[in-house]
C-alpha atoms as a PDB file:
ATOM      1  CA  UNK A   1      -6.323  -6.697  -5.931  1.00  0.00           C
ATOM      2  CA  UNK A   2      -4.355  -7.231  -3.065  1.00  0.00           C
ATOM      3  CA  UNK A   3      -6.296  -3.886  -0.870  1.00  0.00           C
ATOM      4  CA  UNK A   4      -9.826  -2.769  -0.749  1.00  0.00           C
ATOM      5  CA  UNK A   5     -11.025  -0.306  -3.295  1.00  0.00           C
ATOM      6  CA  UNK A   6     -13.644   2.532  -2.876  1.00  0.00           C
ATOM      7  CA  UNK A   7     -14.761   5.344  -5.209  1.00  0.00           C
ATOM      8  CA  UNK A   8     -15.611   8.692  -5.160  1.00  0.00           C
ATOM      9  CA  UNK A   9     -17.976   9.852  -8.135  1.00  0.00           C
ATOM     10  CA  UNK A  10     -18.371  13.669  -8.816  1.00  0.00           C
ATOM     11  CA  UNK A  11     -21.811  13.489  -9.341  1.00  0.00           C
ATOM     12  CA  UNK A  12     -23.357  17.694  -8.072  1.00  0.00           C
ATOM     13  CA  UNK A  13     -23.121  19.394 -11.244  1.00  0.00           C
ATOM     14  CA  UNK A  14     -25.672  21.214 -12.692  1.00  0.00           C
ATOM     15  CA  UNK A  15     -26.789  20.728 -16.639  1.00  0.00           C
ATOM     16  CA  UNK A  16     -27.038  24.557 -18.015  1.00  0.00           C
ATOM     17  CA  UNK A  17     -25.633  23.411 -20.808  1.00  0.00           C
ATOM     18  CA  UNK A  18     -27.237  20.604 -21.636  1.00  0.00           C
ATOM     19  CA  UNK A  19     -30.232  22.954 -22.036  1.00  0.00           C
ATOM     20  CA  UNK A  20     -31.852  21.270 -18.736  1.00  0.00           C
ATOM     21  CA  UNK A  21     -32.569  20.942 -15.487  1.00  0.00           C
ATOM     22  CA  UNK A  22     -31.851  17.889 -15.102  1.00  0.00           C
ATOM     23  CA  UNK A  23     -28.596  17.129 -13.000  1.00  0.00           C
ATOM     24  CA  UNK A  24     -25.714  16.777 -15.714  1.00  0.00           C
ATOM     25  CA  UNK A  25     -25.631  13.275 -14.364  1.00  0.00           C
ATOM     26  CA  UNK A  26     -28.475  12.046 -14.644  1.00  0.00           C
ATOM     27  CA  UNK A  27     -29.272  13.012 -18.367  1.00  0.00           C
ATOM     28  CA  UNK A  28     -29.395   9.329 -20.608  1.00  0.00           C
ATOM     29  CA  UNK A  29     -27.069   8.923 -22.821  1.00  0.00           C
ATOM     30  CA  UNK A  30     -27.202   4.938 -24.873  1.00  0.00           C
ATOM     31  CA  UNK A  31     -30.289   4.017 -22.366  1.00  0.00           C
ATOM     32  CA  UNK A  32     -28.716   4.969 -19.162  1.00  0.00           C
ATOM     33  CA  UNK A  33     -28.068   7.937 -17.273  1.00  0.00           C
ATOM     34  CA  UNK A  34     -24.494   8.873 -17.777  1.00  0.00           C
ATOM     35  CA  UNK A  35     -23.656   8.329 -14.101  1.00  0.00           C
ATOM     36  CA  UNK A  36     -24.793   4.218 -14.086  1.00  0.00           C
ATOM     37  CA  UNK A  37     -22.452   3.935 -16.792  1.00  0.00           C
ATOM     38  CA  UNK A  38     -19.717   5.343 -14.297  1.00  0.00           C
ATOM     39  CA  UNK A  39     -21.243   3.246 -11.460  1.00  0.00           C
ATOM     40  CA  UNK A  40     -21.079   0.162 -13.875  1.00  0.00           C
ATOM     41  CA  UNK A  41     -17.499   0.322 -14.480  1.00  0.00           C
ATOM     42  CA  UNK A  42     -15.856   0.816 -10.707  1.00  0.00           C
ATOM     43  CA  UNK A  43     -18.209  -2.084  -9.603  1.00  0.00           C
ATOM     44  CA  UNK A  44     -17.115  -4.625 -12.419  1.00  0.00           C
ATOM     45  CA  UNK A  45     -12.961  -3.079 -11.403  1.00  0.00           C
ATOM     46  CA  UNK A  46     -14.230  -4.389  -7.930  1.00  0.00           C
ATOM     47  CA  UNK A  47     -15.164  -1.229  -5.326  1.00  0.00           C
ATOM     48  CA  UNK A  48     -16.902  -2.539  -2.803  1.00  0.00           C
ATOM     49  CA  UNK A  49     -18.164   1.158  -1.606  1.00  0.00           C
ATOM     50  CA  UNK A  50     -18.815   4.055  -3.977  1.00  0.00           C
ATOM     51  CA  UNK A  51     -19.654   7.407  -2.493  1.00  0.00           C
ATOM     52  CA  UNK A  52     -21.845   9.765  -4.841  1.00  0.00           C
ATOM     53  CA  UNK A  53     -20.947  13.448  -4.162  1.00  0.00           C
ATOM     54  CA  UNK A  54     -24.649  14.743  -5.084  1.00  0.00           C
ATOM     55  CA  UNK A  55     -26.288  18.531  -5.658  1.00  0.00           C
ATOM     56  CA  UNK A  56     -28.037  20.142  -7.581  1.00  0.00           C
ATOM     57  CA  UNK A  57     -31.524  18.283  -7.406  1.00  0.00           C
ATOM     58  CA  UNK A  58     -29.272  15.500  -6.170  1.00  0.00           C
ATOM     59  CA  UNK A  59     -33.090  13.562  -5.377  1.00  0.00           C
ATOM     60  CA  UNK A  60     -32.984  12.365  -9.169  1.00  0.00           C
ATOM     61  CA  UNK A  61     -29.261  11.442  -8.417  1.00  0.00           C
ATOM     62  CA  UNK A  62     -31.164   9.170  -5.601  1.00  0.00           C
ATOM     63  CA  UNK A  63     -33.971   7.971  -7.262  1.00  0.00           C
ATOM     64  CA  UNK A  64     -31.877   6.275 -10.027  1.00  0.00           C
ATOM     65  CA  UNK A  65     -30.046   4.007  -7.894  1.00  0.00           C
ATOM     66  CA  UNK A  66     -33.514   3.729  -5.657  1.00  0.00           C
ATOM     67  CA  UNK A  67     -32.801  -0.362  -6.454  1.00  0.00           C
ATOM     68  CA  UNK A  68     -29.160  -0.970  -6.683  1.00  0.00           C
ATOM     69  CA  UNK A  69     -27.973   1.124  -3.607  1.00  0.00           C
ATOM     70  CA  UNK A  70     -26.411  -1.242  -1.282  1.00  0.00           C
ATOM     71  CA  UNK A  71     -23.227  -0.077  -2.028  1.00  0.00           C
ATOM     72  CA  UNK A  72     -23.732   3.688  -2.691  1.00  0.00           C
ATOM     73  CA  UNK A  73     -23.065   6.526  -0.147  1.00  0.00           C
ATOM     74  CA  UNK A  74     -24.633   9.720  -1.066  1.00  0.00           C
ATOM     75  CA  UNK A  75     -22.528  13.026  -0.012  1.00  0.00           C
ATOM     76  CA  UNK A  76     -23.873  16.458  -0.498  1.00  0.00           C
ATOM     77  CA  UNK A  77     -21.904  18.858  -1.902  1.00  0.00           C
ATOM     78  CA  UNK A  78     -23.565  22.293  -1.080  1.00  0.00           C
ATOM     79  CA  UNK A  79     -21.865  25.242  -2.958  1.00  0.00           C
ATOM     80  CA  UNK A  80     -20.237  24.461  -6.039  1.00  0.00           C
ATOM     81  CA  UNK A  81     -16.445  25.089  -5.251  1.00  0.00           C
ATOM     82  CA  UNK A  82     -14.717  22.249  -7.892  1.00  0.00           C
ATOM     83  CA  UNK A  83     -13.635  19.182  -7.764  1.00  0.00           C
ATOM     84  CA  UNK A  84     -11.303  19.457  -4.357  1.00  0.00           C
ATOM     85  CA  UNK A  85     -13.962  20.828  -2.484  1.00  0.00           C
ATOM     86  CA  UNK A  86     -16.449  17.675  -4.015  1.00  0.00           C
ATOM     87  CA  UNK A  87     -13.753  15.411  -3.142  1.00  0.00           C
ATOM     88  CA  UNK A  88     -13.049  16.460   0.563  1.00  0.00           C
ATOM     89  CA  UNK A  89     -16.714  16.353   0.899  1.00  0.00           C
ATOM     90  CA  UNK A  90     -16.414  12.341   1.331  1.00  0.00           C
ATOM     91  CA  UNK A  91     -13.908  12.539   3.830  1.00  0.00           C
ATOM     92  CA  UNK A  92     -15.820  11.849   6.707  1.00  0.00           C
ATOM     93  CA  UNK A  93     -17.722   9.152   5.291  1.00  0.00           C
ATOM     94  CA  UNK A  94     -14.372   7.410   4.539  1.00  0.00           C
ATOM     95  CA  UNK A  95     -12.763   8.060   7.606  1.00  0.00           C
ATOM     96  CA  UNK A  96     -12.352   4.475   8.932  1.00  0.00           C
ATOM     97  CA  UNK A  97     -11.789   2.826   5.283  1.00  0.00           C
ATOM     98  CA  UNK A  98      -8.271   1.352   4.648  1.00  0.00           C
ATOM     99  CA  UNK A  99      -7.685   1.301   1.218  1.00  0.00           C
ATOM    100  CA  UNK A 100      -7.293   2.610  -2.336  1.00  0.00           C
ATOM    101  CA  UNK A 101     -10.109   5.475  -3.515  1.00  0.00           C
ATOM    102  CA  UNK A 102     -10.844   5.670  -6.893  1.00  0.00           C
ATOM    103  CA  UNK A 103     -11.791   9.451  -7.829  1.00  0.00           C
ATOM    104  CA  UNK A 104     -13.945   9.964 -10.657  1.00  0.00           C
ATOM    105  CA  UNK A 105     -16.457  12.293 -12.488  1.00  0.00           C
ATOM    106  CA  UNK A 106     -19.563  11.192 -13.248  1.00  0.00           C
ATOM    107  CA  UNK A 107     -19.869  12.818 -16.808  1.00  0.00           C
ATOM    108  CA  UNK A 108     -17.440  10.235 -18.204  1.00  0.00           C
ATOM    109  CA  UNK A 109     -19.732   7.466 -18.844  1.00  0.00           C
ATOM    110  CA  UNK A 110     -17.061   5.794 -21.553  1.00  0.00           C
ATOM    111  CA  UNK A 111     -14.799   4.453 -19.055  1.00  0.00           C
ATOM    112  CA  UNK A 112     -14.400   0.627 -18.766  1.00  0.00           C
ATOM    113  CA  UNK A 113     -14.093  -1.547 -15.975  1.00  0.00           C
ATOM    114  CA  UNK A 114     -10.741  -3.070 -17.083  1.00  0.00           C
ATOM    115  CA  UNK A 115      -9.370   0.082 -17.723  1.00  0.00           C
ATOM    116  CA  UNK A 116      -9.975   1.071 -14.179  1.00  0.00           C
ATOM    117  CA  UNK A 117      -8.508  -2.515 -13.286  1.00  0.00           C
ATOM    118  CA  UNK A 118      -5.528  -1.733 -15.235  1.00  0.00           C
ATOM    119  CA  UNK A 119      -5.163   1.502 -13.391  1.00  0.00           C
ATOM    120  CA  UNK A 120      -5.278  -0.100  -9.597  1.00  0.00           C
ATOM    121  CA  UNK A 121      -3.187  -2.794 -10.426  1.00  0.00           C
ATOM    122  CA  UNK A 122      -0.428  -0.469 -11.691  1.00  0.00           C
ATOM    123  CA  UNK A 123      -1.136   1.851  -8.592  1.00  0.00           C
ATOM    124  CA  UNK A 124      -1.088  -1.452  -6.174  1.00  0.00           C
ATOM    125  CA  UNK A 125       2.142  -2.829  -7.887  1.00  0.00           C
ATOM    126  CA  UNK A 126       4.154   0.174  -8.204  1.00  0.00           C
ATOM    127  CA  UNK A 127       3.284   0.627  -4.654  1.00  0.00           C
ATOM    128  CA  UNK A 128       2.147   4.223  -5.136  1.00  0.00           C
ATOM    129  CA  UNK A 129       0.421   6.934  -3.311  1.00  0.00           C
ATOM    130  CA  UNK A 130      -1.117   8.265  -6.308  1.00  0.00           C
ATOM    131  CA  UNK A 131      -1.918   6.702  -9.548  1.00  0.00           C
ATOM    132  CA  UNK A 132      -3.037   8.513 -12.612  1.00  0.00           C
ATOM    133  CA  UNK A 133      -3.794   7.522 -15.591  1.00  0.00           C
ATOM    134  CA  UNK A 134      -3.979   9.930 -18.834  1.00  0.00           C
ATOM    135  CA  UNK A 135      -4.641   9.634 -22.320  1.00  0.00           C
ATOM    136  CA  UNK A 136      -3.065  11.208 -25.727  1.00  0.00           C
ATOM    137  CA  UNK A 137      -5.838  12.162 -28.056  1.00  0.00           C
ATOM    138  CA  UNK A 138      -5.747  13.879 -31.398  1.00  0.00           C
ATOM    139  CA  UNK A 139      -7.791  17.033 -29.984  1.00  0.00           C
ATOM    140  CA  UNK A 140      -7.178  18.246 -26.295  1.00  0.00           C
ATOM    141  CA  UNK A 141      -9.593  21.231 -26.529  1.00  0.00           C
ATOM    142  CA  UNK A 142     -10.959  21.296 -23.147  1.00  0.00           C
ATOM    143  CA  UNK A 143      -8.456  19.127 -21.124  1.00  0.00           C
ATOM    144  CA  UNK A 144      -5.882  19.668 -18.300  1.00  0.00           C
ATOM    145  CA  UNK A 145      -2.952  19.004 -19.713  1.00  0.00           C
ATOM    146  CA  UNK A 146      -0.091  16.193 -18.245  1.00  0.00           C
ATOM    147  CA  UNK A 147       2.930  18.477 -17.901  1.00  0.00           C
ATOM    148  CA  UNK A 148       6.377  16.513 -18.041  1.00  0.00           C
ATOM    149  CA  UNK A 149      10.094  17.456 -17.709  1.00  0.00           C
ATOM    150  CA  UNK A 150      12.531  16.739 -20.538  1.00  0.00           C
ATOM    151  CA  UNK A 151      13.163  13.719 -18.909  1.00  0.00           C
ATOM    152  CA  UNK A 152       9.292  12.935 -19.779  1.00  0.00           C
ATOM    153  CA  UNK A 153       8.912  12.703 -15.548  1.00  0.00           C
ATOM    154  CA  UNK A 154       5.681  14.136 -14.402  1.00  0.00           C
ATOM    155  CA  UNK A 155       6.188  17.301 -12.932  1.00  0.00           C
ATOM    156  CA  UNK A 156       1.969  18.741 -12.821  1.00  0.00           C
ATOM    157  CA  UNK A 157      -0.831  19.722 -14.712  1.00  0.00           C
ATOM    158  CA  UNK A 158      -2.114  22.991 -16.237  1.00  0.00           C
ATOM    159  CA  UNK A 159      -5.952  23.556 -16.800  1.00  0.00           C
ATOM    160  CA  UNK A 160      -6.610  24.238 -20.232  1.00  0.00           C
ATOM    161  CA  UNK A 161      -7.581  28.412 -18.852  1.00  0.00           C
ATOM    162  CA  UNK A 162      -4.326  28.476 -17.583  1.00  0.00           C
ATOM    163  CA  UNK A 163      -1.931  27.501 -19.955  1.00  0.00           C
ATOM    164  CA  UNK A 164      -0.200  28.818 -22.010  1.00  0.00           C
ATOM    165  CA  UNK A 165      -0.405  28.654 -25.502  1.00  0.00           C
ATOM    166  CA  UNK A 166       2.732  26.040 -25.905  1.00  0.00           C
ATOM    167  CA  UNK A 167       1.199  23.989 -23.175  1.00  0.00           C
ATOM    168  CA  UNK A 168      -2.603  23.669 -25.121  1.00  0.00           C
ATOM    169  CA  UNK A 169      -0.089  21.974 -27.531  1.00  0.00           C
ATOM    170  CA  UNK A 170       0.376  19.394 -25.531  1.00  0.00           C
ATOM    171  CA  UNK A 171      -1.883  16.295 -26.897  1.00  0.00           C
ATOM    172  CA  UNK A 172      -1.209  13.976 -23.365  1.00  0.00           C
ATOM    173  CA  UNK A 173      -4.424  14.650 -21.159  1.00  0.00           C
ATOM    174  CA  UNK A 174      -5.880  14.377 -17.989  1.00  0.00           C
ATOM    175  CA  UNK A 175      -9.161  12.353 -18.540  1.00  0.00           C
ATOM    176  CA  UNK A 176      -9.682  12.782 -14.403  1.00  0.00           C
ATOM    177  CA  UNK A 177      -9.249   9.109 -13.858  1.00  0.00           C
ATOM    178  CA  UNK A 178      -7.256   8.911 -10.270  1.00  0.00           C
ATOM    179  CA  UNK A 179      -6.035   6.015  -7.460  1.00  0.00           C
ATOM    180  CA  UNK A 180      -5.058   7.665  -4.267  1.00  0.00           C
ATOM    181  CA  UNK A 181      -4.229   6.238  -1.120  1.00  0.00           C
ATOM    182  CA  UNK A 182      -7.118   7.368   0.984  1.00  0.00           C
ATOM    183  CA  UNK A 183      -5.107   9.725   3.877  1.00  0.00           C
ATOM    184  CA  UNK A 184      -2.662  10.352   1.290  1.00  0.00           C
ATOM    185  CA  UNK A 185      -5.260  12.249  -0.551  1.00  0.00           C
ATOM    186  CA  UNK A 186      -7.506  13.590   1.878  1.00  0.00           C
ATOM    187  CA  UNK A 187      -4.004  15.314   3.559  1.00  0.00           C
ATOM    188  CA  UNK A 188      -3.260  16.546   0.101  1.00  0.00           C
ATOM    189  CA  UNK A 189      -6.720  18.071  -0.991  1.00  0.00           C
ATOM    190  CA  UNK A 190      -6.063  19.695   2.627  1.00  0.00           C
ATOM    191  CA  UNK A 191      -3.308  21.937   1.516  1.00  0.00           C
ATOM    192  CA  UNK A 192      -4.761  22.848  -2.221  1.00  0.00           C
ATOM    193  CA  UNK A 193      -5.505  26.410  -2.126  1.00  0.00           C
ATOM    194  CA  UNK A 194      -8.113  28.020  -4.170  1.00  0.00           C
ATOM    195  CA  UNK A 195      -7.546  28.859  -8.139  1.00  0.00           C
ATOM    196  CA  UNK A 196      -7.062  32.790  -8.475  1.00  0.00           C
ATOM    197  CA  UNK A 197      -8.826  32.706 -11.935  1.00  0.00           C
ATOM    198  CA  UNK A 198     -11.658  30.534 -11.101  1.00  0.00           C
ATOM    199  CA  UNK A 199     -12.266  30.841  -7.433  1.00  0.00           C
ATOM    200  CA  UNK A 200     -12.568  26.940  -7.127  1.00  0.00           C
ATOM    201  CA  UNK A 201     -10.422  24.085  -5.298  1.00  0.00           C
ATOM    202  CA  UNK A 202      -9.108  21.485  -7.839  1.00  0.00           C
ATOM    203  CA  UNK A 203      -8.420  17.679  -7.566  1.00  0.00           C
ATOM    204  CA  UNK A 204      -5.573  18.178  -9.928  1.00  0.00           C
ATOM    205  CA  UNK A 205      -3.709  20.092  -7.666  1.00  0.00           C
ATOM    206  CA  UNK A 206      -2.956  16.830  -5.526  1.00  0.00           C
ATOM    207  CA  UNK A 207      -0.722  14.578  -7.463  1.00  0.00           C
ATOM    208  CA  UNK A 208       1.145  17.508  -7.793  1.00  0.00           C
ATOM    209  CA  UNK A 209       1.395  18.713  -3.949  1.00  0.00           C
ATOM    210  CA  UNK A 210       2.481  14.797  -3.190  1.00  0.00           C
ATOM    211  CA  UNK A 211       5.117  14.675  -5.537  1.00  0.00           C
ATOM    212  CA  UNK A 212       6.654  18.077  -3.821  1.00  0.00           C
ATOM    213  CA  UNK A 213       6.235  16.079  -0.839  1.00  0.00           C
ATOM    214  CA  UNK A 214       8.369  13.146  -2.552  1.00  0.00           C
ATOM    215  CA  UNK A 215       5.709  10.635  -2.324  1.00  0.00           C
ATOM    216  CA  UNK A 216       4.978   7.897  -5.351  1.00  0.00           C
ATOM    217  CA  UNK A 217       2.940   9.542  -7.445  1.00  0.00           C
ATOM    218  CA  UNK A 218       2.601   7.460 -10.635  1.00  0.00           C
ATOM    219  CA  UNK A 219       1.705   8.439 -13.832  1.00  0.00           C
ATOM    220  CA  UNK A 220       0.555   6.474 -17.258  1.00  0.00           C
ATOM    221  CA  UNK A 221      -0.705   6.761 -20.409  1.00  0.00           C
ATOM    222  CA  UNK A 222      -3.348   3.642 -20.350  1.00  0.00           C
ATOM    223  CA  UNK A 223      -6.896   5.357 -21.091  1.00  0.00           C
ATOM    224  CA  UNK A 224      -8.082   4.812 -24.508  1.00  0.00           C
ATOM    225  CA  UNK A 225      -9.011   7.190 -26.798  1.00  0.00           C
ATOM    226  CA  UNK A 226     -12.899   6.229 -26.935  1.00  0.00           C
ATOM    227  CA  UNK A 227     -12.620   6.292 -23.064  1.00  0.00           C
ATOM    228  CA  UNK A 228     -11.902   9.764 -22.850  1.00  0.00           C
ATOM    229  CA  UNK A 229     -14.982  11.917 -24.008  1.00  0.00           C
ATOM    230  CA  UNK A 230     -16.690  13.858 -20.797  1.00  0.00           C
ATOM    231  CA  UNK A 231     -20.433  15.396 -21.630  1.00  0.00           C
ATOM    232  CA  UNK A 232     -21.118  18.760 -21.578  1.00  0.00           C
ATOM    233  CA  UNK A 233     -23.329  19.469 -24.505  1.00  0.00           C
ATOM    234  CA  UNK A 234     -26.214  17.590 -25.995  1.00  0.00           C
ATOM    235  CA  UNK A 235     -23.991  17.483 -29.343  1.00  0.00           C
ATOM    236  CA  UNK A 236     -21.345  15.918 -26.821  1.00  0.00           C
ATOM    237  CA  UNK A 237     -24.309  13.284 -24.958  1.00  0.00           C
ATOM    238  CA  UNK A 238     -24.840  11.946 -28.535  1.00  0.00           C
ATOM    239  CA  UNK A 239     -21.440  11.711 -29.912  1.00  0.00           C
ATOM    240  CA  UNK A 240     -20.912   9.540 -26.921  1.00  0.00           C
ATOM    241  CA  UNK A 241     -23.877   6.948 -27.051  1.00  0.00           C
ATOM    242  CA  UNK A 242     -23.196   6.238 -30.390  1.00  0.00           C
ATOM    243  CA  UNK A 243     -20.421   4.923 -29.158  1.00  0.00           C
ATOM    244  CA  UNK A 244     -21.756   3.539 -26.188  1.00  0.00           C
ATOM    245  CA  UNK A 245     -24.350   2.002 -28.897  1.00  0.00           C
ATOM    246  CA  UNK A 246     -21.670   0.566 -30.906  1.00  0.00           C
ATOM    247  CA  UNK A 247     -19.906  -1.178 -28.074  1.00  0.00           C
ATOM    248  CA  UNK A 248     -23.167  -2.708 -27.160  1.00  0.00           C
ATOM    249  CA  UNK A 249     -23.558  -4.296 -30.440  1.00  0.00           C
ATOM    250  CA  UNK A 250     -19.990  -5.676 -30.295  1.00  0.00           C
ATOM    251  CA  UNK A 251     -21.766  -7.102 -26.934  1.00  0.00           C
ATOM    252  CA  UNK A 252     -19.746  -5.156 -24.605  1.00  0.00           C
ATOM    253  CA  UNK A 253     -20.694  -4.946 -20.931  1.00  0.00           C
ATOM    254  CA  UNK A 254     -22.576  -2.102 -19.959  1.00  0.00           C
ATOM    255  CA  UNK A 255     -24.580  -0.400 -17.547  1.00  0.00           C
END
């Protein structure tokens, strides 16, 4: 990598339904709380500062890196107002970084490392403002979904409560795996307003706003199937350590 890279890990949600108290995050899944698996993979892609956007009992959050936090900033995310409002939460605490930022939820404990690799060295050699990478899966239940022109150029995304019902047709996804430029996103989270069905500010909103803007925003299909699956259930938490358990006996890397 030719620039720095730093991450931001959504990391404040709570776990009502995992049937807990727990922080979603910090529920095991393989061995692990889900969020060292997430932790894992941007160190091995090579961040050399993470920032943790922590709340809801975000002390457990802390405790579980209580060993391994040299390169961990916590952030507190007070109210709950989605994933913008987590994001711009870390903008002072990256104020004087010059770099990429990696942005990231910390439910998604499947990524790789060399997926994430894959995804900054497209962003760095395309020469990008924004990177993201998406995935096409057989079921998209759940998932924003990539919206493209007949062209197939990127034009935005469309939560899965907003679409319509031709767009929930669409199988291309957005896993939430980005690579911004870091003022390039912060001024972009800046100007996304808040969601009239949900009340909340969303992340996805930003590619979008830059490419009005006519900046690079780059977009590709790279994430893996198996990479994909986020945790919201305890039926979900052990769908994905069985395969978490089945990469570790093909001796995969892990948290």
């Amino acid at each position: 990598m030719s620039k720095p890279l730093a991450a931001i890990i959504l990391a404040a949600g709570k776990g009502t339904r995992m049937k807990s108290d727990l922080p979603k995050v910090a529920h095991e899944v393989a061995g692990a709380p889900m969020v060292r698996w997430v932790v894992a993979a941007c160190r091995q892609a090579g961040c050399e500062q993470i920032s943790l956007v922590v709340g809801h009992r975000q002390e457990i959050v802390r405790e579980i890196f209580s060993d391994d936090a040299d390169d961990i900033i916590f952030i507190e995310q007070t109210e709950q107002l989605g994933t913008g409002h987590a994001v711009m939460c870390a903008k002072s605490a990256l104020a004087d970084y010059v770099g990429d930022v990696l942005v990231l939820c910390g439910d998604g404990p499947l990524i790789r490392g060399a997926t994430i690799g894959r995804l900054v060295e497209r962003h760095q050699r395309s020469e990008a403002i924004c990177t993201m990478a998406t995935a096409t899966v057989e079921n998209a239940a759940g998932y924003g979904r990539v919206l493209r022109d007949q062209a197939g150029v990127f034009v935005g995304i469309v939560e899965e409560k907003n679409a319509t019902p031709e767009q929930r047709e669409i199988r291309e996804i957005n896993p939430s795996y980005y690579c911004f430029e870091r003022e390039a996103l912060f001024g972009a989270l800046e100007r996304v307003g808040k969601d009239a069905i949900s009340g909340e500010y969303y992340v996805t909103e930003a590619p979008t706003i830059l490419l009005q803007d006519g900046a690079g925003v780059d977009v590709v299909d790279i994430v893996p199937e198996d990479e994909v699956h986020s945790i919201n259930t305890v039926e979900q938490l052990e769908q994905v350590a069985q395969i978490l358990l089945a990469r570790a006996n093909q001796h995969e890397v892990g948290a």
